[in-house]
PDB file of N, CA and C in Angstrom:
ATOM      1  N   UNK A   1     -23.215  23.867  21.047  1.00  0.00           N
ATOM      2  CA  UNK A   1     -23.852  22.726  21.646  1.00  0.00           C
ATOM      3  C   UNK A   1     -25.329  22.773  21.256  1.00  0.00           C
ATOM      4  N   UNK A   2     -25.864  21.569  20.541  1.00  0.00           N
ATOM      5  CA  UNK A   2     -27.815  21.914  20.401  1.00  0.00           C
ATOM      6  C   UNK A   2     -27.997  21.363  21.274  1.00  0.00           C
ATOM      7  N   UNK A   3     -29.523  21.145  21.361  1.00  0.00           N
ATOM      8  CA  UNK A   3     -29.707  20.928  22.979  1.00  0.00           C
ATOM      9  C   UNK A   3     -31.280  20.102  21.614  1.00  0.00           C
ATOM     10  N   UNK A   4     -32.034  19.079  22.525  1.00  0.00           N
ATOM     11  CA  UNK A   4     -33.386  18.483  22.301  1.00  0.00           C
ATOM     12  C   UNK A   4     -34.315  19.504  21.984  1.00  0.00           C
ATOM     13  N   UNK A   5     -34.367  20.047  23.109  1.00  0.00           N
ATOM     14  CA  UNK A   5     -35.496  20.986  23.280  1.00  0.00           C
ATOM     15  C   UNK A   5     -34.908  22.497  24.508  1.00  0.00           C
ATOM     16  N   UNK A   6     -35.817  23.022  24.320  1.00  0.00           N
ATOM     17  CA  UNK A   6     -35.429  24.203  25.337  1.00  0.00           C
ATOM     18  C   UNK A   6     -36.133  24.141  26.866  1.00  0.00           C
ATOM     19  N   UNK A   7     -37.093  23.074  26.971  1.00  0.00           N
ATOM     20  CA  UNK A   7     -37.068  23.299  28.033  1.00  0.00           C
ATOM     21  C   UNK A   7     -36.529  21.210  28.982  1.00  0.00           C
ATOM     22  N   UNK A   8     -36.327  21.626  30.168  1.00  0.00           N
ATOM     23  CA  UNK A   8     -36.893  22.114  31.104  1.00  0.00           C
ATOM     24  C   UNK A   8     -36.262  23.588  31.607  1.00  0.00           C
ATOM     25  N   UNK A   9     -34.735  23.515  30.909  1.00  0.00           N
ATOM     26  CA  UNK A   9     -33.202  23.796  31.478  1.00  0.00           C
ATOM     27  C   UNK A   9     -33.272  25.214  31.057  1.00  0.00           C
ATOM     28  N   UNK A  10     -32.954  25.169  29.581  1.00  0.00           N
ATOM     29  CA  UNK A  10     -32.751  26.667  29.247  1.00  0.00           C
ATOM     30  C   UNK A  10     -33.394  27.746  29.132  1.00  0.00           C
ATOM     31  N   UNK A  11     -34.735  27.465  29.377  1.00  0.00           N
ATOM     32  CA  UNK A  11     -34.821  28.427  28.969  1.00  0.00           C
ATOM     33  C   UNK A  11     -35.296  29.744  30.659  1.00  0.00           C
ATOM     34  N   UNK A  12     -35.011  28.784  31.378  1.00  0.00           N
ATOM     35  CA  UNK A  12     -34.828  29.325  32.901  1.00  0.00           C
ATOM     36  C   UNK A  12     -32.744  29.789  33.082  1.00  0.00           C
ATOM     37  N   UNK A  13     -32.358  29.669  31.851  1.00  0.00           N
ATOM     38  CA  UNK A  13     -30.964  30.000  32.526  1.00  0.00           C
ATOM     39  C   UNK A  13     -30.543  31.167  31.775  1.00  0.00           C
ATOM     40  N   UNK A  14     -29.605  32.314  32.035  1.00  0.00           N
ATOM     41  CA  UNK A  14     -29.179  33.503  32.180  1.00  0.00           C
ATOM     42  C   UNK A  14     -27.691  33.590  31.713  1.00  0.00           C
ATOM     43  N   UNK A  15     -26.851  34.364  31.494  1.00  0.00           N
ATOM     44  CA  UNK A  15     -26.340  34.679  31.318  1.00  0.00           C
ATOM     45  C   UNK A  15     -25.131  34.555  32.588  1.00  0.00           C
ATOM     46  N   UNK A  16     -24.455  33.450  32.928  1.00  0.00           N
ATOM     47  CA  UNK A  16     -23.469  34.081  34.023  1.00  0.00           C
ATOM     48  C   UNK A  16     -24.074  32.722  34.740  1.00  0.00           C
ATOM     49  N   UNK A  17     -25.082  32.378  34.856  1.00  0.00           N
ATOM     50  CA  UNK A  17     -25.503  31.149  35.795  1.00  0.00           C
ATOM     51  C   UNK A  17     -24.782  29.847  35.723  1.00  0.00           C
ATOM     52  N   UNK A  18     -24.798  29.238  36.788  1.00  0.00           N
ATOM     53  CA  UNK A  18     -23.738  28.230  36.631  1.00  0.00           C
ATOM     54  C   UNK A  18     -24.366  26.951  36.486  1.00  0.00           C
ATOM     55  N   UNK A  19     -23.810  25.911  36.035  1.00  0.00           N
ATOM     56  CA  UNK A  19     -24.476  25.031  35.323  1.00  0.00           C
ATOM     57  C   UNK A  19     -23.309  23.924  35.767  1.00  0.00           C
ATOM     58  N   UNK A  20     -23.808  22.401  35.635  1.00  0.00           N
ATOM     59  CA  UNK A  20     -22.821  21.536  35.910  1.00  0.00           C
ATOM     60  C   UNK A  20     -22.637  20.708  34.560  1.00  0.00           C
ATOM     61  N   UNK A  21     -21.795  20.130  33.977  1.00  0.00           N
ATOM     62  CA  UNK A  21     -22.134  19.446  32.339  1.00  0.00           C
ATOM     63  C   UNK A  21     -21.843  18.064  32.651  1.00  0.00           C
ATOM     64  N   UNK A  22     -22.229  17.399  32.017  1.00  0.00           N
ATOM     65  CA  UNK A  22     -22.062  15.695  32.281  1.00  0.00           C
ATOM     66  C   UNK A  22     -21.201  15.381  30.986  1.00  0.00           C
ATOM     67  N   UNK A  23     -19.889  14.743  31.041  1.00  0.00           N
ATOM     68  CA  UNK A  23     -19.131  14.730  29.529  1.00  0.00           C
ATOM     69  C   UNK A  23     -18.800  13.125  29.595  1.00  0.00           C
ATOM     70  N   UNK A  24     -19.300  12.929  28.605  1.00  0.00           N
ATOM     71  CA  UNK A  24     -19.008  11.524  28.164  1.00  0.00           C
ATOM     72  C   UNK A  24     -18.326  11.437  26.603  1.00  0.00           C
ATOM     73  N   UNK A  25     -17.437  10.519  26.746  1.00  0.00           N
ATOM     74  CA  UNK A  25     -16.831  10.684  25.547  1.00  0.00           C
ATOM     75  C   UNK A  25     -16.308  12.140  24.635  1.00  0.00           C
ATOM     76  N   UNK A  26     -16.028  12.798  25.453  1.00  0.00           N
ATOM     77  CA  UNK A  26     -15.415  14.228  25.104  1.00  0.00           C
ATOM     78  C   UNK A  26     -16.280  15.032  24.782  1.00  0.00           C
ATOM     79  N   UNK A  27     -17.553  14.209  24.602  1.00  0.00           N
ATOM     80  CA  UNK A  27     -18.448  15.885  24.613  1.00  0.00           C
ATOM     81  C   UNK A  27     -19.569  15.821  25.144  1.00  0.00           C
ATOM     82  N   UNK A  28     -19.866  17.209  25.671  1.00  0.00           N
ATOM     83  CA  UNK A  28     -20.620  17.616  26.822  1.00  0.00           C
ATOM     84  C   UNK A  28     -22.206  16.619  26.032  1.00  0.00           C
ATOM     85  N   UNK A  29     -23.018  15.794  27.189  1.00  0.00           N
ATOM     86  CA  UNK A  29     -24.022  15.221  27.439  1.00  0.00           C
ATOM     87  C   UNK A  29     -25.480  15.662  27.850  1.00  0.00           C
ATOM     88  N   UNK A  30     -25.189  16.393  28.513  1.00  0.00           N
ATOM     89  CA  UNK A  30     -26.268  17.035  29.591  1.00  0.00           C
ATOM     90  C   UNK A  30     -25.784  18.384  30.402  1.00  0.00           C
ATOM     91  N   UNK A  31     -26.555  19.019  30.662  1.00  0.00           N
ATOM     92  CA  UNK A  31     -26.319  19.843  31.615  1.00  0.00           C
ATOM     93  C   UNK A  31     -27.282  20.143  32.967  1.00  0.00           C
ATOM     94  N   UNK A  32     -26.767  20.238  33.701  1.00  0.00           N
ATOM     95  CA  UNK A  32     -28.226  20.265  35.050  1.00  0.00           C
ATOM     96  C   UNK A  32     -27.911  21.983  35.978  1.00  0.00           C
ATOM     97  N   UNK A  33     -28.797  22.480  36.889  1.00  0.00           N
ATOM     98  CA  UNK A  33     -29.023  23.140  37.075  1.00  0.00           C
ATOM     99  C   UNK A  33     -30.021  23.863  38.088  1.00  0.00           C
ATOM    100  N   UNK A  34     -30.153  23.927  39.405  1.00  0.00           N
ATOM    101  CA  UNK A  34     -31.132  24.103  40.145  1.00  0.00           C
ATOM    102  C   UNK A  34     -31.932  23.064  40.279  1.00  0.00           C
ATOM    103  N   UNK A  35     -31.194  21.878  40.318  1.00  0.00           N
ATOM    104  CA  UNK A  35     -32.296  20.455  40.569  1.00  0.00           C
ATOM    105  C   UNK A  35     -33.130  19.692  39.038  1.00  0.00           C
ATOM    106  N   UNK A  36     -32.245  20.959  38.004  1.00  0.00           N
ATOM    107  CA  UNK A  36     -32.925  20.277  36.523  1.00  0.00           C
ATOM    108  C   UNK A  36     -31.933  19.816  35.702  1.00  0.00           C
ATOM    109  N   UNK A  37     -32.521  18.632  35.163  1.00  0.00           N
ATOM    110  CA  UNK A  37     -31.266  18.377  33.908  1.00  0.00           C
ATOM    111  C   UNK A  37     -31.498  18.928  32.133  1.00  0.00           C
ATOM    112  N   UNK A  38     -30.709  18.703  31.349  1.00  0.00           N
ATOM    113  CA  UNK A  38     -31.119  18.773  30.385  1.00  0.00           C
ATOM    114  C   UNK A  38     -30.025  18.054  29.274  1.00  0.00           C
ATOM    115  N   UNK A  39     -31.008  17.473  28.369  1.00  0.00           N
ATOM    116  CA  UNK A  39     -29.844  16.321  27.569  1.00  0.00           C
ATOM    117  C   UNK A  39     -29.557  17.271  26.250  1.00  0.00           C
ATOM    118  N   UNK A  40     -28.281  16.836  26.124  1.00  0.00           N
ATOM    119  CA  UNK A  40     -28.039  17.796  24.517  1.00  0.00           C
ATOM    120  C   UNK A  40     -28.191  16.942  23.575  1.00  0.00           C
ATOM    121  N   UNK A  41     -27.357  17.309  22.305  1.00  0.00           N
ATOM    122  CA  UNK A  41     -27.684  16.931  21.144  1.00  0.00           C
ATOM    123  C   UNK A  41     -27.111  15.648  20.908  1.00  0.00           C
ATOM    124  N   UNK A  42     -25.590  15.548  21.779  1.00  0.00           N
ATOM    125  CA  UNK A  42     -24.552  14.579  21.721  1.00  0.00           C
ATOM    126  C   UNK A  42     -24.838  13.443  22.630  1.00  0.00           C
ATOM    127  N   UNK A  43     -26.015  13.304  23.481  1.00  0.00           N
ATOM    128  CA  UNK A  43     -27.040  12.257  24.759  1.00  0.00           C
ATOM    129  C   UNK A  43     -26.605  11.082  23.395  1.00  0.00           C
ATOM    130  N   UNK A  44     -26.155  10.196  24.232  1.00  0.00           N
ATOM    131  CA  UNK A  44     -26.127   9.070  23.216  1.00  0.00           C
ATOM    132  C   UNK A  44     -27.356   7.870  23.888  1.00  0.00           C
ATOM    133  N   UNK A  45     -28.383   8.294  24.587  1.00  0.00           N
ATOM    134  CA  UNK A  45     -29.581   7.439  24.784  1.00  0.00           C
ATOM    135  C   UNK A  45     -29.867   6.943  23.808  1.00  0.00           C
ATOM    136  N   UNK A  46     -30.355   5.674  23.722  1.00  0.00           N
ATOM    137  CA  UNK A  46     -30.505   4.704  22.334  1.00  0.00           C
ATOM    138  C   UNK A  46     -30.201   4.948  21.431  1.00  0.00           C
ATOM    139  N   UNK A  47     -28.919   5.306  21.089  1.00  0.00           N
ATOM    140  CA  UNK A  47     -28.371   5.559  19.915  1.00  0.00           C
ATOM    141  C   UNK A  47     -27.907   3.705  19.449  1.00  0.00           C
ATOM    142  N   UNK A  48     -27.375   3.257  20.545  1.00  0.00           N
ATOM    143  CA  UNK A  48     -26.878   1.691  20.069  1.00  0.00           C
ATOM    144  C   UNK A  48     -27.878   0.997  19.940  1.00  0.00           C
ATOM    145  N   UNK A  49     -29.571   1.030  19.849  1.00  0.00           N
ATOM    146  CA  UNK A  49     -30.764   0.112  19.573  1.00  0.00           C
ATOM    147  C   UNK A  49     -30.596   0.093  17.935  1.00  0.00           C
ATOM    148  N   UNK A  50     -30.873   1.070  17.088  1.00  0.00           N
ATOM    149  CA  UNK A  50     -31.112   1.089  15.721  1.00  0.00           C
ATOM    150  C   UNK A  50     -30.017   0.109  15.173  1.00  0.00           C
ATOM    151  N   UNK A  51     -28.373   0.314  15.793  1.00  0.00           N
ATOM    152  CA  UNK A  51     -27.919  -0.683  15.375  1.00  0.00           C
ATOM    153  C   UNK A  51     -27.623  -1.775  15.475  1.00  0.00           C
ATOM    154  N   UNK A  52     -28.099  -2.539  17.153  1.00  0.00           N
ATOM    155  CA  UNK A  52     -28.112  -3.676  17.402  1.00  0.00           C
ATOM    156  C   UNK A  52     -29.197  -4.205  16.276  1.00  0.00           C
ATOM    157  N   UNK A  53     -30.206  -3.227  16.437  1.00  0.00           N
ATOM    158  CA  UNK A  53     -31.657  -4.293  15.658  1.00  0.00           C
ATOM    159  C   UNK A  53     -30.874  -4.537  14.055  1.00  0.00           C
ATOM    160  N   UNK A  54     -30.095  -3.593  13.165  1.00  0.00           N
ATOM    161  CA  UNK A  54     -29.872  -4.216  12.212  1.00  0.00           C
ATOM    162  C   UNK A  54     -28.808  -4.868  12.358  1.00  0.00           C
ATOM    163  N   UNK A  55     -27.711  -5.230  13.320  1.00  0.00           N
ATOM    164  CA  UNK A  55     -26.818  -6.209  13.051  1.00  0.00           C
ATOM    165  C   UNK A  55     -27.503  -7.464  13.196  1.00  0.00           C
ATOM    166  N   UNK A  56     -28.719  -7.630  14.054  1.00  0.00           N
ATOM    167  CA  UNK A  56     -29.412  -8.655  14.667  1.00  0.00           C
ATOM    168  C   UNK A  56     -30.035  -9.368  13.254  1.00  0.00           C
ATOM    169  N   UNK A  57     -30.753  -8.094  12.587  1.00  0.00           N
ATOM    170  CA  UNK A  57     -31.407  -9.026  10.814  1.00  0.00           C
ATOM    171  C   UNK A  57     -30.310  -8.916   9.681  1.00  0.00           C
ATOM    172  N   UNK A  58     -29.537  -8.306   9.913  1.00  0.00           N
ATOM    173  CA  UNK A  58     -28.451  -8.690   8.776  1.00  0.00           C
ATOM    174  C   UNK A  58     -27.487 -10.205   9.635  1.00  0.00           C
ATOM    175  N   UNK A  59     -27.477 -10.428  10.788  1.00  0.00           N
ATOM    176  CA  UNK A  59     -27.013 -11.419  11.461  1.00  0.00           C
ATOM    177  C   UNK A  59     -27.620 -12.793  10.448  1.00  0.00           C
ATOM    178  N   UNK A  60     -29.376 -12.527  11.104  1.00  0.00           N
ATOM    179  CA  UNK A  60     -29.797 -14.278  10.954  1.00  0.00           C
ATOM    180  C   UNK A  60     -29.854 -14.154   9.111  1.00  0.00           C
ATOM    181  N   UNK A  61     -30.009 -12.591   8.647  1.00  0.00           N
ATOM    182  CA  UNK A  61     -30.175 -12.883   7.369  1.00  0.00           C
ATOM    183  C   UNK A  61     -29.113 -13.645   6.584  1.00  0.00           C
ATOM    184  N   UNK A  62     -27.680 -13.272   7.032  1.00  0.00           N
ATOM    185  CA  UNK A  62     -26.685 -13.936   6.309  1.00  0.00           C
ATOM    186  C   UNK A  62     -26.611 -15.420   6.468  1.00  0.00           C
ATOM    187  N   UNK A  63     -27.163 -15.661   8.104  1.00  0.00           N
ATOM    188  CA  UNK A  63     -27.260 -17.117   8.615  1.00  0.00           C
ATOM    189  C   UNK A  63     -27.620 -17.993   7.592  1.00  0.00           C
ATOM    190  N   UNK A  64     -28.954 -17.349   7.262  1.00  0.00           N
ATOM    191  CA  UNK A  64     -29.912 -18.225   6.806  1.00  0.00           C
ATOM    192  C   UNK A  64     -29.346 -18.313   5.642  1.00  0.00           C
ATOM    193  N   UNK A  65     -29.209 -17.347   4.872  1.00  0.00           N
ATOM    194  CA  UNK A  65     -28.729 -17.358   3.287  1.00  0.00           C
ATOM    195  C   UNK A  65     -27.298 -18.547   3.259  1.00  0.00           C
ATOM    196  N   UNK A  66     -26.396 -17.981   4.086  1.00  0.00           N
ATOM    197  CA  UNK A  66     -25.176 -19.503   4.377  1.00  0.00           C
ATOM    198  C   UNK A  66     -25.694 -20.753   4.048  1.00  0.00           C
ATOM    199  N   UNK A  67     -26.980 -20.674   5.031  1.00  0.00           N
ATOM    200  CA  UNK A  67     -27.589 -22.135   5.264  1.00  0.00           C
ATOM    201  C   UNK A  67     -28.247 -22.503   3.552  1.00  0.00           C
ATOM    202  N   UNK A  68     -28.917 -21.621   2.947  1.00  0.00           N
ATOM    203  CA  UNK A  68     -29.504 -21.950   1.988  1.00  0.00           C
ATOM    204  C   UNK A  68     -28.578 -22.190   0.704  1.00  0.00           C
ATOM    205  N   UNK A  69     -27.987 -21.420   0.868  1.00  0.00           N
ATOM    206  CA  UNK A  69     -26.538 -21.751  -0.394  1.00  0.00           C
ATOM    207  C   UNK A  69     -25.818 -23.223   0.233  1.00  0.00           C
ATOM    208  N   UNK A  70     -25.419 -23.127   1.215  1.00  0.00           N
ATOM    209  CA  UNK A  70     -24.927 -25.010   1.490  1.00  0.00           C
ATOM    210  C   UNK A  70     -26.120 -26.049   0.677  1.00  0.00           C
ATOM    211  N   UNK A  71     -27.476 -25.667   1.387  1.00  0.00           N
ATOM    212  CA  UNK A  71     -28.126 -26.893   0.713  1.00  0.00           C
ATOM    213  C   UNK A  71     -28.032 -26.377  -0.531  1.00  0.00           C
ATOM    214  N   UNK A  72     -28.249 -25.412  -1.467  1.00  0.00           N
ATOM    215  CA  UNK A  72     -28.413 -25.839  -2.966  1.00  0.00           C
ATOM    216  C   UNK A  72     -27.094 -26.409  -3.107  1.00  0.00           C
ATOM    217  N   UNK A  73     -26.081 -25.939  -3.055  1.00  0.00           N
ATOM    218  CA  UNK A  73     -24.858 -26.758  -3.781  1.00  0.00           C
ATOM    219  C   UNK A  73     -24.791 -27.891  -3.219  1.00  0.00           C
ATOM    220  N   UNK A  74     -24.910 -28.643  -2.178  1.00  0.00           N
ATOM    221  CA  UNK A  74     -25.159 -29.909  -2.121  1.00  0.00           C
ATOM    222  C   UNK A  74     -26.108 -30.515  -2.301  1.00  0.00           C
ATOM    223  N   UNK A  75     -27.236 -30.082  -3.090  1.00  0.00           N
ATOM    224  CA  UNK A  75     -28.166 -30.595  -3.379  1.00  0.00           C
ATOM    225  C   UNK A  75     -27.570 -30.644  -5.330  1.00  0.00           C
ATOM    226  N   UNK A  76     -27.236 -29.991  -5.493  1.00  0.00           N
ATOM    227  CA  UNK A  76     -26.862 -29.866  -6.909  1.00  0.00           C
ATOM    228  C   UNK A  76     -25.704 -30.869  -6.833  1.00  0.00           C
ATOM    229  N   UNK A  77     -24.730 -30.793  -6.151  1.00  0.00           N
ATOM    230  CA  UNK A  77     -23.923 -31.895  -6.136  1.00  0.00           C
ATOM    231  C   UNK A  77     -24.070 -33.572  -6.205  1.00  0.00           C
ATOM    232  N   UNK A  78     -25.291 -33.777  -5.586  1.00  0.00           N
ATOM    233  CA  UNK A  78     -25.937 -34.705  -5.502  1.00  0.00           C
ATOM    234  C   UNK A  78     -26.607 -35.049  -6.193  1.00  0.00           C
ATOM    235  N   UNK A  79     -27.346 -34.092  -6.711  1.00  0.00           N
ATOM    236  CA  UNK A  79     -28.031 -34.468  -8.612  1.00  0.00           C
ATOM    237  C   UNK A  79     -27.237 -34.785  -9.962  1.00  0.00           C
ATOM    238  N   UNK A  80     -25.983 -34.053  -9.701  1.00  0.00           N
ATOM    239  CA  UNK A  80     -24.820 -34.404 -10.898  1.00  0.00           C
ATOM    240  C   UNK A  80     -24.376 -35.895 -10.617  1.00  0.00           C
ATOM    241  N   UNK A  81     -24.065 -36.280  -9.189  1.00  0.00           N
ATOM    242  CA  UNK A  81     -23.636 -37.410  -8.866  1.00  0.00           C
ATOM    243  C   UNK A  81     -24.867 -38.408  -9.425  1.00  0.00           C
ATOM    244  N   UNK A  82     -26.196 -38.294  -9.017  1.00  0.00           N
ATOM    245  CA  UNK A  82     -26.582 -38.997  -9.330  1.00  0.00           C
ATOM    246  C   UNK A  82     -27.228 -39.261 -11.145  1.00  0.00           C
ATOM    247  N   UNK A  83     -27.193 -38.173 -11.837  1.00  0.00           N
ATOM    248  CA  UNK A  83     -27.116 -38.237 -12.866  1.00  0.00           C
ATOM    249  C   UNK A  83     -25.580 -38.938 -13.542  1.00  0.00           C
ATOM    250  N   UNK A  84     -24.939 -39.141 -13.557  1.00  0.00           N
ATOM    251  CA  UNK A  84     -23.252 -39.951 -13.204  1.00  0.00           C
ATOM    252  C   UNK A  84     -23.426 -41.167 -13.201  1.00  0.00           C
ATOM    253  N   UNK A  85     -24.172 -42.112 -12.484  1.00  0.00           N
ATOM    254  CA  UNK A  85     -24.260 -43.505 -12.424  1.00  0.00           C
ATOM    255  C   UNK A  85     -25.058 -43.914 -13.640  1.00  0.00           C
TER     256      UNK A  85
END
């Protein structure tokens, strides 16, 4: 298990001391201890920001690009047509 950092938790704990673990998604989260917690390596705290923010600009980016490819080809469509008459 890695842990963030060593303190507040471990480095006050011993050999044999008992500890409570917080398990989310099958693996251990945190552990607390005499009124302290401590987050491990597997803390999924903002782990889902980095990828909301890029689904969010690959979102409007594709939007926009959709949008910009419709108008050229109907804008090109419309120039052949009118080159046609």
């Amino acid at each position: 298990m890695s842990f963030f950092a060593d303190d507040p938790l471990l480095k006050r704990l011993h050999a044999g001391d008992r500890v409570t673990g917080t398990v989310w998604g099958g693996e251990v989260v945190a552990i607390a201890a005499d009124g302290s917690r401590q987050r491990t390596g597997a803390d999924p705290v903002n782990e889902p920001f980095g990828f909301v923010l890029l689904g969010s600009f690959l979102g409007v980016g594709g939007i926009t690009g959709l949008g910009i490819g419709v108008y050229r080809l109907s804008a090109s469509r419309r120039a052949r047509r009118a080159g046609q008459r």
